[in-house]
N, C-alpha and C. Protein backbone atom coordinates (compact mmCIF):
# COMPACT_ATOMS: atom_id res chain seq x y z
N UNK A 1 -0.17 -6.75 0.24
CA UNK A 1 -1.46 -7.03 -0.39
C UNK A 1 -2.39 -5.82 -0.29
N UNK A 2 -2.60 -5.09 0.81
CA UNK A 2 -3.12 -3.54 1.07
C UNK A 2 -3.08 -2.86 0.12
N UNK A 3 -1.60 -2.32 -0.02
CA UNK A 3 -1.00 -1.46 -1.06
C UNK A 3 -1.50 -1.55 -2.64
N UNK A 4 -1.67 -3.11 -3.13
CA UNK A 4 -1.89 -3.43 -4.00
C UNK A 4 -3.43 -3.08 -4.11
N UNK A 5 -4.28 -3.39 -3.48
CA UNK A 5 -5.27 -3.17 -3.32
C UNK A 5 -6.15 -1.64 -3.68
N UNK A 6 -5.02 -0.77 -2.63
CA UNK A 6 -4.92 0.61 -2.91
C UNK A 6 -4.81 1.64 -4.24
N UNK A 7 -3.81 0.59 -4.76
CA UNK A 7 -3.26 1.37 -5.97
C UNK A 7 -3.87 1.14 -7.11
N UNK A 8 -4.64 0.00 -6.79
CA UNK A 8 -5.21 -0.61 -8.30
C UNK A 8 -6.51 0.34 -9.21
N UNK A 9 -6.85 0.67 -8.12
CA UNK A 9 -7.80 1.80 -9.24
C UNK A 9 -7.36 3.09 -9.82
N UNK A 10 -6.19 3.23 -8.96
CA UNK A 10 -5.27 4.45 -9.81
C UNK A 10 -4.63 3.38 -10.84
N UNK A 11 -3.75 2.77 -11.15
CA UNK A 11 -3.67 2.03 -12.17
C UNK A 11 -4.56 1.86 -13.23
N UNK A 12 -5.44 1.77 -12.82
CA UNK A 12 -6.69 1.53 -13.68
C UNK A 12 -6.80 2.29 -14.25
N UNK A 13 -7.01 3.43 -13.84
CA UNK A 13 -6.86 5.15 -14.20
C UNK A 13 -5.41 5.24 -15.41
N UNK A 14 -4.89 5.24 -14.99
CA UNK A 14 -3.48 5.40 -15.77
C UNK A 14 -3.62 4.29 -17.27
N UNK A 15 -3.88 3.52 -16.94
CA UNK A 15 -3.92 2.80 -18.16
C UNK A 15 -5.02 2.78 -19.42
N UNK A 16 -6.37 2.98 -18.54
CA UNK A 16 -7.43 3.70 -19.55
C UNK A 16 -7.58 4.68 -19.83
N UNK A 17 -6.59 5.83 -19.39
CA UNK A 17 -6.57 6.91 -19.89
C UNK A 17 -5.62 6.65 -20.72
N UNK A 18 -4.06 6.31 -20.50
CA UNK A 18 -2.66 6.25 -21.27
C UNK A 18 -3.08 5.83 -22.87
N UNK A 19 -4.00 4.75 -22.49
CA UNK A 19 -3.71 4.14 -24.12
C UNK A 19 -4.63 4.62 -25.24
N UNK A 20 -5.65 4.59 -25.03
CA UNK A 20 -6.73 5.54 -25.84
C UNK A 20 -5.76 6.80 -26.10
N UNK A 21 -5.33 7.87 -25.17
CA UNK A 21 -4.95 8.97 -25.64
C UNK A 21 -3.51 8.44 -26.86
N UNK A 22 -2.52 7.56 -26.28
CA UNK A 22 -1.54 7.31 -26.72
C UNK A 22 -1.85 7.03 -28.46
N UNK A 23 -2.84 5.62 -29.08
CA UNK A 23 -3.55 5.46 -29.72
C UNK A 23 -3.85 6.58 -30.98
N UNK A 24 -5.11 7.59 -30.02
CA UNK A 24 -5.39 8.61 -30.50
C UNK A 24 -4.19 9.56 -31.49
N UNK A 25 -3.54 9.79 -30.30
CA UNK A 25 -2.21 10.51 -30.58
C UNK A 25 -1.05 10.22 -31.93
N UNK A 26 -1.03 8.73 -31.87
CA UNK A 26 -0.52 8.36 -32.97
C UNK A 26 -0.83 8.19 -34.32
N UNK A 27 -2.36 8.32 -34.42
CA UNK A 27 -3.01 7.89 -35.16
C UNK A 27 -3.20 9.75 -35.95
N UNK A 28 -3.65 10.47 -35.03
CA UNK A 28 -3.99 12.13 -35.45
C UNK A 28 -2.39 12.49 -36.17
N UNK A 29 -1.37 12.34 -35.45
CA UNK A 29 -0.17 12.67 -36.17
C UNK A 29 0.55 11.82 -37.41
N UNK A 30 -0.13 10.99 -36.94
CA UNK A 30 0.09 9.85 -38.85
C UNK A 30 -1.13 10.73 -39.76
N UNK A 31 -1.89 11.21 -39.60
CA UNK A 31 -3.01 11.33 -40.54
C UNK A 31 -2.96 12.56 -41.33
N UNK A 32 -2.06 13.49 -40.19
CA UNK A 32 -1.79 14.44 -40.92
C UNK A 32 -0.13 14.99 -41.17
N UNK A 33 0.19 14.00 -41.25
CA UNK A 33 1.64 13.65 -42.18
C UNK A 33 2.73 13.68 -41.13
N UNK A 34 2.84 12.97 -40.28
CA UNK A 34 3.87 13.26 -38.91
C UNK A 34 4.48 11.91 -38.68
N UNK A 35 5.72 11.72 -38.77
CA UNK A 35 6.53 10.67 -38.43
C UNK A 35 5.64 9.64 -37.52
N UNK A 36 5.94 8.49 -37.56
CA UNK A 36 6.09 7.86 -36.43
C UNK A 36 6.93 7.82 -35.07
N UNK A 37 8.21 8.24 -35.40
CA UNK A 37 8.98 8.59 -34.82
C UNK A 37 8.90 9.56 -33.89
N UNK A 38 8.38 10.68 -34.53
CA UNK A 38 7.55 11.76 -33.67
C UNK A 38 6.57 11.21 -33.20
N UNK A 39 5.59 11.08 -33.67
CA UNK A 39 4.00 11.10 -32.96
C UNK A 39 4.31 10.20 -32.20
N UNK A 40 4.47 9.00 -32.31
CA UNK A 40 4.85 7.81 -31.35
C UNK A 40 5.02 8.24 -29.78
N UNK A 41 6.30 8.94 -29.46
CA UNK A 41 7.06 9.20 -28.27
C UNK A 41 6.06 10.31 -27.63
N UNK A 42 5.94 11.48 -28.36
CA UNK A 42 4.92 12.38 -27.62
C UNK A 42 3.02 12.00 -27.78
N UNK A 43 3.17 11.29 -28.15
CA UNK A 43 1.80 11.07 -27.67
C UNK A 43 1.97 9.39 -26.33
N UNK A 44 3.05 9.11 -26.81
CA UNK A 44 2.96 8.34 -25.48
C UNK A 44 3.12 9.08 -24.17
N UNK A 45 4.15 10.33 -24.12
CA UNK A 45 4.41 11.03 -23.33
C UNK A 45 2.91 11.71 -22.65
N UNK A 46 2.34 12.47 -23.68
CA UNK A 46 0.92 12.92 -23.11
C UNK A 46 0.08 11.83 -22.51
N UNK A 47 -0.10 10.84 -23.37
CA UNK A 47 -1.02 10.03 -22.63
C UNK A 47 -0.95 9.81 -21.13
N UNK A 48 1.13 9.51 -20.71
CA UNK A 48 1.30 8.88 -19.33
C UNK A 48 1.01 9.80 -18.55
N UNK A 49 0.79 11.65 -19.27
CA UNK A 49 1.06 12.31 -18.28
C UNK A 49 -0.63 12.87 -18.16
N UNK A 50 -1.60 12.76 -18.88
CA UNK A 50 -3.05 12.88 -18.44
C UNK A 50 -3.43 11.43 -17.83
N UNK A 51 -2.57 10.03 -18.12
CA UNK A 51 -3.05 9.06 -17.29
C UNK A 51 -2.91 9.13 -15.75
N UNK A 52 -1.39 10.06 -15.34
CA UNK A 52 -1.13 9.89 -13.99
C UNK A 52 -1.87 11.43 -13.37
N UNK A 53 -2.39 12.48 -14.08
CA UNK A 53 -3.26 13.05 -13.58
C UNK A 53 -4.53 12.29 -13.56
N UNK A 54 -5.35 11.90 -14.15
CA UNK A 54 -6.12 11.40 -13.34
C UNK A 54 -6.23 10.49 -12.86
N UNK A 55 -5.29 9.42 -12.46
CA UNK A 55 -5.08 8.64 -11.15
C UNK A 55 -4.74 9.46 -10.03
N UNK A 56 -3.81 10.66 -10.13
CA UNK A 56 -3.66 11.03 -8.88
C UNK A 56 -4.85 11.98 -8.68
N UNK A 57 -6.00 11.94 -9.35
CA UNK A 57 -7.04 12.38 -8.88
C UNK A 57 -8.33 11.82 -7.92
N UNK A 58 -7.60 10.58 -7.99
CA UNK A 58 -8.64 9.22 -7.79
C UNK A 58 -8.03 9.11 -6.23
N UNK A 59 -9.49 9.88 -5.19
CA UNK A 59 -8.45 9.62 -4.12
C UNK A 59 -8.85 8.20 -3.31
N UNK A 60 -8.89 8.30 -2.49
CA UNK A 60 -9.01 7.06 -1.50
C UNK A 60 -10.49 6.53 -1.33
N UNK A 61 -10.88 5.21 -1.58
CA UNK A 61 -12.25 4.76 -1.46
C UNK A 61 -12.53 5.04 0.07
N UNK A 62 -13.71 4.83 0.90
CA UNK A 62 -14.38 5.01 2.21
C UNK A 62 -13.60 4.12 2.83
N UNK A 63 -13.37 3.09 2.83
CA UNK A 63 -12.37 2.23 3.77
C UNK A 63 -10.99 2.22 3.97
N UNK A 64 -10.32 2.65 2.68
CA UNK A 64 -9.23 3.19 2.38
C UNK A 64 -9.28 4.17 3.45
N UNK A 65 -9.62 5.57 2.79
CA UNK A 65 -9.58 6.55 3.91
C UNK A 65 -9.68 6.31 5.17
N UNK A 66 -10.76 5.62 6.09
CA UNK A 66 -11.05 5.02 7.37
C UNK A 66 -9.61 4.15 7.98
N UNK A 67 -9.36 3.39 7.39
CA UNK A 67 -8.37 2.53 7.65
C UNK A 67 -7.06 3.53 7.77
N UNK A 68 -6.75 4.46 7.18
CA UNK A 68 -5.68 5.70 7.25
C UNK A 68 -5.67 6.19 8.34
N UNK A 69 -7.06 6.55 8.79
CA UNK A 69 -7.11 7.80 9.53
C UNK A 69 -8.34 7.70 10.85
N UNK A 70 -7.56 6.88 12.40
CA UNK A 70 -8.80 6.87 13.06
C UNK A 70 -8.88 7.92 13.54
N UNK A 71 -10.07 7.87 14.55
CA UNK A 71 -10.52 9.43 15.17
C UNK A 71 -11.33 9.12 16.08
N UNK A 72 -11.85 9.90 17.05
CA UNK A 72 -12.86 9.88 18.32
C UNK A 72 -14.01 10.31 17.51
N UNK A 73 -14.36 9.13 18.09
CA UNK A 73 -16.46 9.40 17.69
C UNK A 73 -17.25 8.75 18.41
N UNK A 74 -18.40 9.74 18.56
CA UNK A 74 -19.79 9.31 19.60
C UNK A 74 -19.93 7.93 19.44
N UNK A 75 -20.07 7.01 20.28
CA UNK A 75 -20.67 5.74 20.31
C UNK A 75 -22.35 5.79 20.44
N UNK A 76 -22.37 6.42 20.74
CA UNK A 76 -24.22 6.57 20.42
C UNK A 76 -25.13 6.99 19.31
N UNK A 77 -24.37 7.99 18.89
CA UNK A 77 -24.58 8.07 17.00
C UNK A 77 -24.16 6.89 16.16
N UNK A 78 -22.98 6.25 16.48
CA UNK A 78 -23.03 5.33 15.69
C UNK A 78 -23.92 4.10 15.92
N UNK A 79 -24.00 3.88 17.42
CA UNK A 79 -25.20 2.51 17.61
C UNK A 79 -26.63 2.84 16.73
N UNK A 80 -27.09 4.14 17.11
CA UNK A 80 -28.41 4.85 16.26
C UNK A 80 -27.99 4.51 15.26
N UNK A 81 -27.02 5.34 14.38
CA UNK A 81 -26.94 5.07 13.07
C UNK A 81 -27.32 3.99 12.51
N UNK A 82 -26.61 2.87 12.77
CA UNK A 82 -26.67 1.05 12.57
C UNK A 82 -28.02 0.75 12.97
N UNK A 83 -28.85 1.30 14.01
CA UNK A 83 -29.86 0.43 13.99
C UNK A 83 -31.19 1.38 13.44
N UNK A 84 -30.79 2.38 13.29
CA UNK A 84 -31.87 3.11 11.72
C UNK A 84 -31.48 2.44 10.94
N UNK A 85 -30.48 2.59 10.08
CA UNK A 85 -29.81 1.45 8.82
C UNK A 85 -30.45 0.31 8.28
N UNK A 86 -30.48 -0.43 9.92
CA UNK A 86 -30.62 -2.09 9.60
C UNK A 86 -32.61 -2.25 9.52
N UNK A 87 -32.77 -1.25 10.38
CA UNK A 87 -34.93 -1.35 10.51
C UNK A 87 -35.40 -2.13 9.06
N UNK A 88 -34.74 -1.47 7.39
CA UNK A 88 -35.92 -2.21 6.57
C UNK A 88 -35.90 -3.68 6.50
N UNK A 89 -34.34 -3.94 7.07
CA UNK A 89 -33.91 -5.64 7.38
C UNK A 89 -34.88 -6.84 8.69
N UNK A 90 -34.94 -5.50 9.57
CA UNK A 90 -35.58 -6.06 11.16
C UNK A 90 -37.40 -6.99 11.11
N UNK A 91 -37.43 -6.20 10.21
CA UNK A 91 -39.13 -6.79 9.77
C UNK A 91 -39.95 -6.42 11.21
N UNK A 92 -40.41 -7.42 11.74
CA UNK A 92 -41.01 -7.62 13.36
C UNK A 92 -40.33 -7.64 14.18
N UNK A 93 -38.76 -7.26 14.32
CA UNK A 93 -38.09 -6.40 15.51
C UNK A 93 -37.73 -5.70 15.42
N UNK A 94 -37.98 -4.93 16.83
CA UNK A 94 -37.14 -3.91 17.56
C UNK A 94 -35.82 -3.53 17.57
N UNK A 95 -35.16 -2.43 17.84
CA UNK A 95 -33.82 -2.35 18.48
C UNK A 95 -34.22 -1.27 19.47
N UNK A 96 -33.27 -1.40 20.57
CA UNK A 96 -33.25 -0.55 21.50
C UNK A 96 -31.63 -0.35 21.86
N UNK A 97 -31.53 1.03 22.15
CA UNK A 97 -30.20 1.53 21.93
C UNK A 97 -29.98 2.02 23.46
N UNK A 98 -28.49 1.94 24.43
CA UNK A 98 -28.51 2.14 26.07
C UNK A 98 -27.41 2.54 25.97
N UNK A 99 -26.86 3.90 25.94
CA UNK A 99 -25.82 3.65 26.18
C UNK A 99 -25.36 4.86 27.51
N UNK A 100 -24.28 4.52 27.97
CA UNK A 100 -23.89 4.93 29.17
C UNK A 100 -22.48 5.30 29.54
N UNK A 101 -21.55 6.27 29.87
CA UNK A 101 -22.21 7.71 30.00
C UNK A 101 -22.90 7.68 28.52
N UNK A 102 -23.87 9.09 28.37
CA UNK A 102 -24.40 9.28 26.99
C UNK A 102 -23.36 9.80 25.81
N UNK A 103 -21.79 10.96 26.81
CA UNK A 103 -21.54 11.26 25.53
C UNK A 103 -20.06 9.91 25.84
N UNK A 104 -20.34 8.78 25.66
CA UNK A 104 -19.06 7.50 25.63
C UNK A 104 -18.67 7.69 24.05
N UNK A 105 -17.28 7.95 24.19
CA UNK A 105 -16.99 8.03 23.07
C UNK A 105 -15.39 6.99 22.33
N UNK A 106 -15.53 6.91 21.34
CA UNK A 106 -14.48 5.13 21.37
C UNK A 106 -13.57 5.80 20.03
N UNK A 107 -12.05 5.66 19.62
CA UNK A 107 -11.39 6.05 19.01
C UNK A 107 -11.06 4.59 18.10
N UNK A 108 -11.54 4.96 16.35
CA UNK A 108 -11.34 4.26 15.47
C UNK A 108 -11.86 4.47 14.30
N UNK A 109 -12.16 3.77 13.39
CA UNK A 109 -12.73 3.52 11.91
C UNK A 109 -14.48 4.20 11.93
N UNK A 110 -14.96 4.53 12.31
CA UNK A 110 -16.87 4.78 12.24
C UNK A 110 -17.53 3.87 11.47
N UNK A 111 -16.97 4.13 10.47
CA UNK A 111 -17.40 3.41 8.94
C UNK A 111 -17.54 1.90 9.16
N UNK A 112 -16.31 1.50 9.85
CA UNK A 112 -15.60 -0.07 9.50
C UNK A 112 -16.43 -0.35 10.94
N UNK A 113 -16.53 0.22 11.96
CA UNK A 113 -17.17 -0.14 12.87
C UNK A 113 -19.10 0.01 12.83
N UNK A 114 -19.30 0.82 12.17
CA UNK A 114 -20.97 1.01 12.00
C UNK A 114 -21.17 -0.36 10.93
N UNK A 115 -20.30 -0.80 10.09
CA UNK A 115 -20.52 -1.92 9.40
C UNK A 115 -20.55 -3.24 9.99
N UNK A 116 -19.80 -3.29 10.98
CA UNK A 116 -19.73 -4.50 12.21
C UNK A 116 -21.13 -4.06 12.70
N UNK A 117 -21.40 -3.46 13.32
CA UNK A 117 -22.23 -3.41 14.10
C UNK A 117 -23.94 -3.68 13.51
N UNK A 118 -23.62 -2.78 12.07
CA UNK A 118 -24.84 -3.22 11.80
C UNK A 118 -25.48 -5.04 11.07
N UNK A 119 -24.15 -5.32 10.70
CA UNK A 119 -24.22 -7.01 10.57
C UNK A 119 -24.52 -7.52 11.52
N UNK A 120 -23.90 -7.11 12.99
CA UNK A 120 -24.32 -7.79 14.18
C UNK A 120 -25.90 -7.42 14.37
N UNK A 121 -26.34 -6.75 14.51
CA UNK A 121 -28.04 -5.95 14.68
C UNK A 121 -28.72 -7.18 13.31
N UNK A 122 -28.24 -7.78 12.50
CA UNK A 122 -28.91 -7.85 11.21
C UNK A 122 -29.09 -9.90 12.00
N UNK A 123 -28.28 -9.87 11.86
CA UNK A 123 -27.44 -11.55 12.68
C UNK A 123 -28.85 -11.91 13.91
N UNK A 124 -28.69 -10.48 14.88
CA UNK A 124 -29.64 -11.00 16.00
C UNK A 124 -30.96 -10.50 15.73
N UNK A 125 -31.48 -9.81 15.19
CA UNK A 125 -32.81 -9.89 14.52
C UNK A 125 -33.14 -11.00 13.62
N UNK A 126 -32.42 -11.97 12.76
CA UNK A 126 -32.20 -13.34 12.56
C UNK A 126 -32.84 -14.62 13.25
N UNK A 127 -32.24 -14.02 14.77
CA UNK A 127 -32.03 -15.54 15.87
C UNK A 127 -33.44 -14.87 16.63
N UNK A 128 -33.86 -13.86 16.67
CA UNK A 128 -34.82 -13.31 17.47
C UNK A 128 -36.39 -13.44 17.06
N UNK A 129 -37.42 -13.86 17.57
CA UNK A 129 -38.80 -13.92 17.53
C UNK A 129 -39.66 -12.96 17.28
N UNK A 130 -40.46 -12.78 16.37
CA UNK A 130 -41.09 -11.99 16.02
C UNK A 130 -41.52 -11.05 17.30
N UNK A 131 -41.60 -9.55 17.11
CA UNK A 131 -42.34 -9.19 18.45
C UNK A 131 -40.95 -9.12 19.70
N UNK A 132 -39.32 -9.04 19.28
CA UNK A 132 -38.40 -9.51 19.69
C UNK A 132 -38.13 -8.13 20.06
N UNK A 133 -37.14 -8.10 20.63
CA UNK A 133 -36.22 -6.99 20.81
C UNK A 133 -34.46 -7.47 20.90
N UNK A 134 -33.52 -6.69 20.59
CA UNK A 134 -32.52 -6.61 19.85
C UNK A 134 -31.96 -5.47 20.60
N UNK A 135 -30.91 -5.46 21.53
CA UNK A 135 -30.69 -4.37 22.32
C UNK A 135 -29.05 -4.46 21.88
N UNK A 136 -29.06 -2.71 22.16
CA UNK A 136 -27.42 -2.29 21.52
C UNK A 136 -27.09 -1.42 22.86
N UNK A 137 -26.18 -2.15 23.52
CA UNK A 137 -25.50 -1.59 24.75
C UNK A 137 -24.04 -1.19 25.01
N UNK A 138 -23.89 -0.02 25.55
CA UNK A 138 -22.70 0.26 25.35
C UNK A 138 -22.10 1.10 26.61
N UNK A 139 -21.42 0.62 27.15
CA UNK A 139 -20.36 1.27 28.39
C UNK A 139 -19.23 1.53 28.46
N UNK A 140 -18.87 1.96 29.34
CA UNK A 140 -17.21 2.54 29.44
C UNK A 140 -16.54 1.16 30.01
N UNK A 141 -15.48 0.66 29.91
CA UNK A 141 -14.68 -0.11 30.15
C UNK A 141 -13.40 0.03 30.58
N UNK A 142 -12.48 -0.43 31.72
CA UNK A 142 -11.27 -0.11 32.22
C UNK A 142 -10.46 -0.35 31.17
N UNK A 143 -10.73 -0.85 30.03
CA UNK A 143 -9.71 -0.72 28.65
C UNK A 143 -9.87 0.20 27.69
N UNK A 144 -11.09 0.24 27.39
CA UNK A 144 -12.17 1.23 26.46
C UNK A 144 -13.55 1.63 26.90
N UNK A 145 -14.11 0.54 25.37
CA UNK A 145 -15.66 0.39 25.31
C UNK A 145 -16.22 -0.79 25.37
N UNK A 146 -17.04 -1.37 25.64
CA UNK A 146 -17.67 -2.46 25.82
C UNK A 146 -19.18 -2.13 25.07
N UNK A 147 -19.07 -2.87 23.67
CA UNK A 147 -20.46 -2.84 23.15
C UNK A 147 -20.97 -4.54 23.64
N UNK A 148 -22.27 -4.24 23.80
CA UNK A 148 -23.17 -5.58 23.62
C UNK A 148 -24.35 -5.61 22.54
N UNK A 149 -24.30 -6.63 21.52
CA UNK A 149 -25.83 -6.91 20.89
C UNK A 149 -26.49 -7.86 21.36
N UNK A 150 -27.88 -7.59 21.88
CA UNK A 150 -28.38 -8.98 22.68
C UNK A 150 -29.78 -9.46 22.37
N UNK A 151 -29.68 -10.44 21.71
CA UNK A 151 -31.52 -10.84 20.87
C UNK A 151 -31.76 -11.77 21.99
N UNK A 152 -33.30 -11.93 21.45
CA UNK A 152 -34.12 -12.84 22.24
C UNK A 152 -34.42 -14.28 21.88
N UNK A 153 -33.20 -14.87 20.92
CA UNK A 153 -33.49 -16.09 20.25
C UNK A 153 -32.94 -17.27 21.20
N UNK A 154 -32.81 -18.07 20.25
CA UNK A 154 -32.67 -19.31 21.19
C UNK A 154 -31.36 -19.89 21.74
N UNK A 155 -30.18 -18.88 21.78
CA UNK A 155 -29.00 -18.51 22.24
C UNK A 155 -27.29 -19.28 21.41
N UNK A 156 -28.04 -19.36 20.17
CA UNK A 156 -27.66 -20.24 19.06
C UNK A 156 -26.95 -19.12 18.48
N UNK A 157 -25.48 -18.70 18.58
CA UNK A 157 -25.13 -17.21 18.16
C UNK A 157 -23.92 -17.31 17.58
N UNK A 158 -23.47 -18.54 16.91
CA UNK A 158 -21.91 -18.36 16.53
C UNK A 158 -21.82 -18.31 14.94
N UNK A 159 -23.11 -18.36 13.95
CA UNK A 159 -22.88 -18.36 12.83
C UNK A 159 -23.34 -17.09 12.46
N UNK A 160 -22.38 -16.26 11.12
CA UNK A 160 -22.51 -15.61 11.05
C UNK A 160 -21.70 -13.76 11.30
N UNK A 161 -21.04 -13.87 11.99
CA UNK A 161 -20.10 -13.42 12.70
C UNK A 161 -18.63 -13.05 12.26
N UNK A 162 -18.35 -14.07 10.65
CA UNK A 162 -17.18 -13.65 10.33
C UNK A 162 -16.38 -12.28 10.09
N UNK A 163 -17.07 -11.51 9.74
CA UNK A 163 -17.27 -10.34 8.95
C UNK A 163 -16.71 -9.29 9.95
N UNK A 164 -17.66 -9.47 11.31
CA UNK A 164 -17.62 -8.27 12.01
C UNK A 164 -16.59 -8.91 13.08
N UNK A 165 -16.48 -10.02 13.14
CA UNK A 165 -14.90 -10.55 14.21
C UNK A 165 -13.68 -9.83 13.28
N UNK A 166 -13.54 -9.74 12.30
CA UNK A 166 -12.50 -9.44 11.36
C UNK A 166 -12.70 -8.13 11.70
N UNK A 167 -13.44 -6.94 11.31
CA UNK A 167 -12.82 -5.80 11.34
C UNK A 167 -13.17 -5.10 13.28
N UNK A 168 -13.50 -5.86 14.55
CA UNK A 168 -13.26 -6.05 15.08
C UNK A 168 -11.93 -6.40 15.77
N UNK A 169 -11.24 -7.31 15.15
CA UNK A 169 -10.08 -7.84 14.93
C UNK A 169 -8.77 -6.77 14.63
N UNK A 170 -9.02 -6.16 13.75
CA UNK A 170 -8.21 -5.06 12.79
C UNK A 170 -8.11 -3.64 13.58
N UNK A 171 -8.85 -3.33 14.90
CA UNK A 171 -9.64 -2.55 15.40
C UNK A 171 -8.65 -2.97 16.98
N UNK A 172 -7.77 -3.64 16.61
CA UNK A 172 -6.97 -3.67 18.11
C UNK A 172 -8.42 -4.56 19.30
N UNK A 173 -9.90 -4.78 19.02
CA UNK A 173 -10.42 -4.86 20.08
C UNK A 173 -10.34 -6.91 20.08
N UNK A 174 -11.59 -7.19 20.19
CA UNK A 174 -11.96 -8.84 20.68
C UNK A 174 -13.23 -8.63 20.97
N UNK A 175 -13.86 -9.92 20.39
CA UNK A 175 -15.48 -9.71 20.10
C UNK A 175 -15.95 -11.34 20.80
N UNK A 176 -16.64 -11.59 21.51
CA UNK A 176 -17.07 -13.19 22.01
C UNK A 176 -18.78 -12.91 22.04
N UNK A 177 -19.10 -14.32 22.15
CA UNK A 177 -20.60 -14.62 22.28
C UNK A 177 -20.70 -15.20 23.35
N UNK A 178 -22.06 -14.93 24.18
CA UNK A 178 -22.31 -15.51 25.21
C UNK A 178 -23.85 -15.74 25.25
N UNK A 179 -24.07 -16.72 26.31
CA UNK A 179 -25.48 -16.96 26.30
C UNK A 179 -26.06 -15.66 27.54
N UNK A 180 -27.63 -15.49 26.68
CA UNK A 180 -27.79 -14.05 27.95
C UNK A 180 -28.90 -14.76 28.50
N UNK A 181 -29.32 -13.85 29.65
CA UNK A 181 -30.17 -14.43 30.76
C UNK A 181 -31.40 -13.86 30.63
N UNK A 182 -32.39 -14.77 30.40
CA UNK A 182 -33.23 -15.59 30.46
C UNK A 182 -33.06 -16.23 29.37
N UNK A 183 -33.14 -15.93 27.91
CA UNK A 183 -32.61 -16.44 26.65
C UNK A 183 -32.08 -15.61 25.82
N UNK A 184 -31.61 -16.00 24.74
CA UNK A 184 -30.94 -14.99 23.74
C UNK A 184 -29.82 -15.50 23.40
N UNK A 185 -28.97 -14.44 23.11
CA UNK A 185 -27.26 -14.71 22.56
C UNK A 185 -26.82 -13.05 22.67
N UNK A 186 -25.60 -13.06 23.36
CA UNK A 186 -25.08 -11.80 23.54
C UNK A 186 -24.01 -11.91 22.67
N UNK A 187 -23.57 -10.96 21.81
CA UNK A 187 -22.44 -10.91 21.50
C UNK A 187 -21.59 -9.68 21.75
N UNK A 188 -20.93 -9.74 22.38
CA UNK A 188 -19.73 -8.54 23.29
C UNK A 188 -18.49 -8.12 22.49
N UNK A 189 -18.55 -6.92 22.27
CA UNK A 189 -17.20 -6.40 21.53
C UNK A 189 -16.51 -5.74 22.62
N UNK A 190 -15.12 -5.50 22.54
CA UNK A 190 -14.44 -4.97 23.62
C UNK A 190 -13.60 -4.14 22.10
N UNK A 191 -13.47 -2.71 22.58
CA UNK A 191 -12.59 -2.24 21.80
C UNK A 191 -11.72 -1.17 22.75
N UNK A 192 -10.77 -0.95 22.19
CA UNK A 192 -9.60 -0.25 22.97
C UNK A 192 -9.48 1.51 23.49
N UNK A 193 -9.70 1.86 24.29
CA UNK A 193 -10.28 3.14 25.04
C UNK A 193 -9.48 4.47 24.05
N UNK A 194 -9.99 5.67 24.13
CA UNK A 194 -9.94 6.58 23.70
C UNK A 194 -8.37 7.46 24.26
């Protein structure tokens, strides 16, 4: 199903280019006195072969690529990142970003993970009270990394969540909710060490 997924906009490519040119082709060599026979075959020929140039020009969308190819990256640029991102969403909260060591760094997707993360930041600014804070915590772990998002709402934290359990999920790690202390809702990602 991936693959398919993958290929389909090069396909796409190939076929809106193939037939217009093919079309074209048959039509310019009928007009000015050229078999069918001829024009037919080589203009189908050209078409397939400017259709599969520019499909194989069409390279890989952002997730595509990501999903190919993980890599080591700052966990602290990406928590920042996500919670600059999410601010025009936050309205009347905060985020506050902790992370520890400073340069902790976690091997995977950026992309697929700054997208989890910033759904999660979006989720607990949601459950959180105006005047709230929304904390993005992150440590070293005897497996990996250990992120936490932790609002100040009323510790009501399981809707919502599909999105970023999934590429969480895909990510080798495991993501749970917990109730935090005094109130709130924590939700804890564990992802797999560098």
């Amino acid at each position: 199903m991936e693959r398919a997924r993958t290929n389909k906009p090069r396909l796409e490519a190939l076929i809106v280019t193939a037939v217009p040119v093919t079309a074209l082709g048959v039509v310019v060599g009928m007009g000015v006195g050229g078999s069918l026979l001829i024009c037919g075959p080589v203009s189908l020929a050209l078409g397939l072969v400017l259709g599969a140039l520019m499909a194989a020009a069409i390279g890989p969308t952002a997730e595509q690529a990501d999903t190919r190819a993980p890599h080591t990256f700052g966990v602290r640029a990406l928590l920042a990142r996500a919670a600059h991102e999410t601010r025009p969403a936050l309205s009347d909260v905060d985020v506050r970003v902790d992370v520890a060591p400073a340069k902790l760094s976690a091997t995977g997707h950026p992309e697929c993970l700054h997208r989890a993360v910033a759904d999660l930041i979006v989720q607990a600014a949601r459950r959180s009270p105006p005047g709230g804070v929304v904390t993005l915590a992150a440590r070293s772990a005897p497996d990996g990394v250990r992120l936490e998002v932790v609002d100040e709402g009323t510790g009501d934290c399981g809707a919502g969540l599909a999105e970023a359990r999934r590429i969480v999920d895909r990510h080798g790690g495991a993501m749970r909710t917990e109730a935090a202390r005094p109130y709130g809702c924590r939700v804890v990602v564990e992802l797999p060490g560098v």
